[in-house]
Structure formats: structure tokens, C-alpha cells
N, C-alpha and C. Protein backbone atom coordinates (compact mmCIF):
# COMPACT_ATOMS: atom_id res chain seq x y z
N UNK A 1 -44.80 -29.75 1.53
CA UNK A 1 -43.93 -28.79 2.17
C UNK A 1 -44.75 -27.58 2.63
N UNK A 2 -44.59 -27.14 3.89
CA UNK A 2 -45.42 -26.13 4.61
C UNK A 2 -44.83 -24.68 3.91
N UNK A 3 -45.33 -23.92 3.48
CA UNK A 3 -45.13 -22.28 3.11
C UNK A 3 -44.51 -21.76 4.14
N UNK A 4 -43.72 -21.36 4.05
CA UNK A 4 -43.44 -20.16 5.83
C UNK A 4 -43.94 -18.51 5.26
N UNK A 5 -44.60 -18.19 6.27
CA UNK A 5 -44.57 -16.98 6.33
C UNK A 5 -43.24 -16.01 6.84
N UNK A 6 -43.33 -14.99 5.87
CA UNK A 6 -41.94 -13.92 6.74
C UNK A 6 -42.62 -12.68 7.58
N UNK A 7 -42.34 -12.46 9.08
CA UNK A 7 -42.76 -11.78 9.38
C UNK A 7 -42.08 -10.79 10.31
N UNK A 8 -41.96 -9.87 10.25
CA UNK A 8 -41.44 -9.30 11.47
C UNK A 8 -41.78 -8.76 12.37
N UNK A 9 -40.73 -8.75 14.16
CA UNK A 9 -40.83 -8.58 15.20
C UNK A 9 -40.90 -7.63 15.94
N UNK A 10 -42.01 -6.46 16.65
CA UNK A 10 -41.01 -5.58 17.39
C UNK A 10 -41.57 -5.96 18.88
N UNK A 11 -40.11 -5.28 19.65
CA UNK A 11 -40.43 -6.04 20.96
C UNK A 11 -40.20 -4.68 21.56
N UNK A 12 -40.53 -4.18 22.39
CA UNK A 12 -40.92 -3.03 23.15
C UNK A 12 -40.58 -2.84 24.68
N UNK A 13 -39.09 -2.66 24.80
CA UNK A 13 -38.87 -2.21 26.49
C UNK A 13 -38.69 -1.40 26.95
N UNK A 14 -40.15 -0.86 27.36
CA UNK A 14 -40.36 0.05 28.77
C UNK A 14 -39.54 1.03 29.30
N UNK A 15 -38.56 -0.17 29.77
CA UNK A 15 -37.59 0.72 30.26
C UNK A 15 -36.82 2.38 30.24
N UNK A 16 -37.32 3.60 31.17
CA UNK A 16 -36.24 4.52 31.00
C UNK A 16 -35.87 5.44 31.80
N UNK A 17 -35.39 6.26 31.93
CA UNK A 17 -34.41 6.98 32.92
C UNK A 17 -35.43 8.01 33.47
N UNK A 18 -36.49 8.41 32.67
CA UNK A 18 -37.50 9.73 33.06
C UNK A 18 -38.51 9.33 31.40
N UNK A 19 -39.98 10.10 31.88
CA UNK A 19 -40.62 10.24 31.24
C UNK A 19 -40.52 11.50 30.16
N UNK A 20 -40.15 11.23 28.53
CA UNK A 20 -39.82 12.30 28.09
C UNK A 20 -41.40 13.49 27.83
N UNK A 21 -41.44 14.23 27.47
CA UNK A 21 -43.05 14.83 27.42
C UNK A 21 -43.84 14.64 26.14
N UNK A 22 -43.22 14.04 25.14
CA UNK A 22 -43.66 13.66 23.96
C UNK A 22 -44.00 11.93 23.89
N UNK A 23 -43.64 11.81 24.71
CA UNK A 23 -44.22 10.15 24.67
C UNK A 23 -45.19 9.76 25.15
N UNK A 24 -46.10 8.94 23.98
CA UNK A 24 -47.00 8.20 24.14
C UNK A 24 -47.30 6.91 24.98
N UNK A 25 -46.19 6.29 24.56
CA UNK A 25 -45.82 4.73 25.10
C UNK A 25 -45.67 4.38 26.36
N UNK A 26 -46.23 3.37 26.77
CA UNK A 26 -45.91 2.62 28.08
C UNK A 26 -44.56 2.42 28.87
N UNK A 27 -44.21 3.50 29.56
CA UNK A 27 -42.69 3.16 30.28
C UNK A 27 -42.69 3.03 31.84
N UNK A 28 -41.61 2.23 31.85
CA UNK A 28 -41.30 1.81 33.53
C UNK A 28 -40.14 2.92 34.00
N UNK A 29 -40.43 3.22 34.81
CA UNK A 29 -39.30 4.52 34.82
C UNK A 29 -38.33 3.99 36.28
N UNK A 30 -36.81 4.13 35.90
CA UNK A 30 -35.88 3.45 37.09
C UNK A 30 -35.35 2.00 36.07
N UNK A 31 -34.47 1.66 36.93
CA UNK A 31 -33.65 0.78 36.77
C UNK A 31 -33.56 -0.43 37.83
N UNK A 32 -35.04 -0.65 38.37
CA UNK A 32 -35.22 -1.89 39.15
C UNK A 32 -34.71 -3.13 38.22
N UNK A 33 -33.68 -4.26 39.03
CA UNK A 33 -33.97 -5.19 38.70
C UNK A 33 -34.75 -5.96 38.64
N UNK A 34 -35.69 -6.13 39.58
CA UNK A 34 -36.78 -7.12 39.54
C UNK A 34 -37.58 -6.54 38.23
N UNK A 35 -37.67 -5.61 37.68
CA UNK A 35 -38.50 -5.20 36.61
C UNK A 35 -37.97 -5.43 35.66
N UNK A 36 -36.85 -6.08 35.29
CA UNK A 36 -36.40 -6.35 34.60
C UNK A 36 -36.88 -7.93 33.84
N UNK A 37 -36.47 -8.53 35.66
CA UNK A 37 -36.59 -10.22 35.46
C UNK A 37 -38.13 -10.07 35.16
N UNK A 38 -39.09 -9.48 35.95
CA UNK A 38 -40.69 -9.68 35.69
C UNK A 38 -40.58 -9.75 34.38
N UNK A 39 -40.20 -8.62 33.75
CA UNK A 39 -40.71 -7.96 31.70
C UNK A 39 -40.07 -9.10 31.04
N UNK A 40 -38.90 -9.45 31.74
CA UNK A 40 -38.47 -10.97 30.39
C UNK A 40 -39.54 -11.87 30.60
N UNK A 41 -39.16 -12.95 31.92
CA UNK A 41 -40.33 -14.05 31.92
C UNK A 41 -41.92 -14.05 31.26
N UNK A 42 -42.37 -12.60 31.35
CA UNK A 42 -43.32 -12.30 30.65
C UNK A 42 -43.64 -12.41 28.80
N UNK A 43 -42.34 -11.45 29.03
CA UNK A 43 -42.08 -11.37 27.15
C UNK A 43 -41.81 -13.01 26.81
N UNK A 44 -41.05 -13.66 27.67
CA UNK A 44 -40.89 -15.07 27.70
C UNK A 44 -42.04 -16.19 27.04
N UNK A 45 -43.17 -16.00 28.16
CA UNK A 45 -44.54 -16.32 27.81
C UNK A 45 -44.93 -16.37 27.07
N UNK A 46 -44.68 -14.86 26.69
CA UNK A 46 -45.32 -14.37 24.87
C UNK A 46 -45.28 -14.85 23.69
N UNK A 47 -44.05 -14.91 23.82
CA UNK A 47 -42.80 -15.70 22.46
C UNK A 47 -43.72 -17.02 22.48
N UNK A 48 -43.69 -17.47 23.59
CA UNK A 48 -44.03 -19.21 23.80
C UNK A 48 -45.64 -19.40 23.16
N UNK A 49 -46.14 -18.30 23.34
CA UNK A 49 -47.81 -17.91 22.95
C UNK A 49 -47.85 -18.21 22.17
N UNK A 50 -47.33 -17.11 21.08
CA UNK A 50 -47.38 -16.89 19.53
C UNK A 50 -46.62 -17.97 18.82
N UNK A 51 -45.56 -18.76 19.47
CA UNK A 51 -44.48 -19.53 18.23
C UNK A 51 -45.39 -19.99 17.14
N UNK A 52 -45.03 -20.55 15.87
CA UNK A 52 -45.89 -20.97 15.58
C UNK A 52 -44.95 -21.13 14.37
N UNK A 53 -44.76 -22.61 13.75
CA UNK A 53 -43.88 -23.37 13.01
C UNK A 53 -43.68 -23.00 10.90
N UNK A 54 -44.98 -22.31 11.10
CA UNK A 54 -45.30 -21.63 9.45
C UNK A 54 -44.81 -20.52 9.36
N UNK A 55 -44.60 -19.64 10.64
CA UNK A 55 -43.96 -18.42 10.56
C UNK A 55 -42.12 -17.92 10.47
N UNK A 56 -41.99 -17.61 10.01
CA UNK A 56 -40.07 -17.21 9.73
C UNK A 56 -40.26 -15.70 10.31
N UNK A 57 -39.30 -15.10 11.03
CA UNK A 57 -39.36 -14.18 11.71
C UNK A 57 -38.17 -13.91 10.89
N UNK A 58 -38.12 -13.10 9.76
CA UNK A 58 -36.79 -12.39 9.44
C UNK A 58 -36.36 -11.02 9.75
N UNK A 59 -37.00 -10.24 10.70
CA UNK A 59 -36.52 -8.74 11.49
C UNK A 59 -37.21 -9.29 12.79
N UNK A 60 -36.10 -8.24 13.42
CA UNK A 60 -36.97 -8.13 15.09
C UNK A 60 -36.81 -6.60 15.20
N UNK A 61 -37.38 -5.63 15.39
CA UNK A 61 -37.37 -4.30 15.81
C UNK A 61 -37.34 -4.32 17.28
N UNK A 62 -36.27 -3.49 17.83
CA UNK A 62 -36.43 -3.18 19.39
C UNK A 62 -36.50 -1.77 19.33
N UNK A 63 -37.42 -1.65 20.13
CA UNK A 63 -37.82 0.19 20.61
C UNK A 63 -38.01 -0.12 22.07
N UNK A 64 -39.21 1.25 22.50
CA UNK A 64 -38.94 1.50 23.47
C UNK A 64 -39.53 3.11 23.54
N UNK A 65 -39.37 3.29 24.70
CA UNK A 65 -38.17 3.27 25.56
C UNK A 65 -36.85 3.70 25.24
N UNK A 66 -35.91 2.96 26.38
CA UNK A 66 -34.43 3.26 26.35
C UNK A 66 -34.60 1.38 26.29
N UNK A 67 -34.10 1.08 25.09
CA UNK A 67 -33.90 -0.68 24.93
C UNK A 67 -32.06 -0.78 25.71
N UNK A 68 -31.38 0.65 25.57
CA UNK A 68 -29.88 0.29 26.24
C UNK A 68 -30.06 -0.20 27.21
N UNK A 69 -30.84 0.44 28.53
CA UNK A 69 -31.22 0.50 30.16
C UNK A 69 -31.57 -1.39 30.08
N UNK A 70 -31.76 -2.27 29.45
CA UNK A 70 -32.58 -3.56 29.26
C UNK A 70 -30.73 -4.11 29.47
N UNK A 71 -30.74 -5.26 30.40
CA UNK A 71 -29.55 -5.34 30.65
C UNK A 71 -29.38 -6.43 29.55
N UNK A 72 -27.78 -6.32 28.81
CA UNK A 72 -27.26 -6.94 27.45
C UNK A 72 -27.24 -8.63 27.59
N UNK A 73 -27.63 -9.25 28.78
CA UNK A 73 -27.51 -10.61 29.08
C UNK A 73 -29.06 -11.06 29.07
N UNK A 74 -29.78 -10.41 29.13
CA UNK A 74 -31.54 -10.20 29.13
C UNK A 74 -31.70 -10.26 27.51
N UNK A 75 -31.29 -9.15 27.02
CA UNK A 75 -31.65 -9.02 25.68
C UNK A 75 -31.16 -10.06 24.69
N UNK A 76 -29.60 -10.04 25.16
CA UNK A 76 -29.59 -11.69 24.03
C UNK A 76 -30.35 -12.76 24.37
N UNK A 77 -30.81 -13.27 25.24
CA UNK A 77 -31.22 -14.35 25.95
C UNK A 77 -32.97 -13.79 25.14
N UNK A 78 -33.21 -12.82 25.20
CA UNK A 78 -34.33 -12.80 24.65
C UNK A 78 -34.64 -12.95 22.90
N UNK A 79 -33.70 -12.55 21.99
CA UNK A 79 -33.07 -12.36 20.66
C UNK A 79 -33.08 -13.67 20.91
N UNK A 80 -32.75 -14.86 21.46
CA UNK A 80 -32.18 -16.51 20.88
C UNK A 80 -33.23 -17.00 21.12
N UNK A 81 -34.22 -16.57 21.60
CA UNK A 81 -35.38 -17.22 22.19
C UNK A 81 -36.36 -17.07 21.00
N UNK A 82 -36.48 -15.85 20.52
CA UNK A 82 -37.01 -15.65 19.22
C UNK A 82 -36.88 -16.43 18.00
N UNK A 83 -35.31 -16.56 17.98
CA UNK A 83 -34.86 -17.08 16.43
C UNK A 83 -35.34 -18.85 17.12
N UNK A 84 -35.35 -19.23 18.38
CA UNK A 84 -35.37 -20.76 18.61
C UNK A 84 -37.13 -20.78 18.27
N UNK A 85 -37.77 -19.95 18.35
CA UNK A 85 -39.25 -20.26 18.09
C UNK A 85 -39.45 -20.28 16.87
């Protein structure tokens, strides 16, 4: 029987309305859709990178950014994609 590891997730979207002056982090500023579809298929990739069958993912952290601005049909679709890896 294989061990699983428990590990947890954070996933990080960009996304936000203005650059606040205390932030460090990488943001996309606006509410393009296409920047949207690009950052999933990407994050998409990612997931597909890393899966890896010993690992149990029991948290996912979402930050950011503004993770609201990440449209709610994106984000679940991204959340099921996780728990399916």
C-alpha cells in the first residue's frame, strides 16, 4: 500500500481592480476576459505537471490578488480539477 502524502495548495490569482501600494505580488490589473481563460489553461497545465498519485491535497489556499474578480465558473472548474488530480 502506497503512503500518501498530505499536502497543501495555494493557488494565486492575479487578478485586481488597481495596484494597492503595499503589494508585493504579481497582479494583472482589469477584468479582461481573455486573461482570465489564458491564467486557467495555464494553471490547468500546472495541476497536470505536478499531479502525482502519493500526494493527498487536503487544503487549497486561494489568495491573490482579488480571487472574487476570478469568474465563479473558472474557479470551481479549477477546485475539481485539483481534488480529480
Amino acid at each position: 500500500m502506497m503512503k500518501m502524502i498530505k499536502k497543501g495548495i495555494y493557488i494565486h490569482i492575479p487578478f485586481c481592480d488597481k495596484k494597492c501600494s503595499y503589494c508585493d505580488f504579481t497582479t494583472i490589473i482589469g477584468k479582461d476576459k481573455e486573461n482570465y481563460k489564458k491564467y486557467l489553461c495555464l494553471l490547468l497545465q500546472e495541476i497536470d505537471l505536478y499531479k502525482d498519485p502519493s500526494v493527498f491535497v487536503d487544503t487549497i489556499y486561494i489568495g491573490g490578488g482579488t480571487p472574487s474578480l476570478f469568474p465563479r465558473r473558472q474557479m470551481d472548474l479549477c477546485t475539481d480539477l485539483f481534488l480529480a488530480a
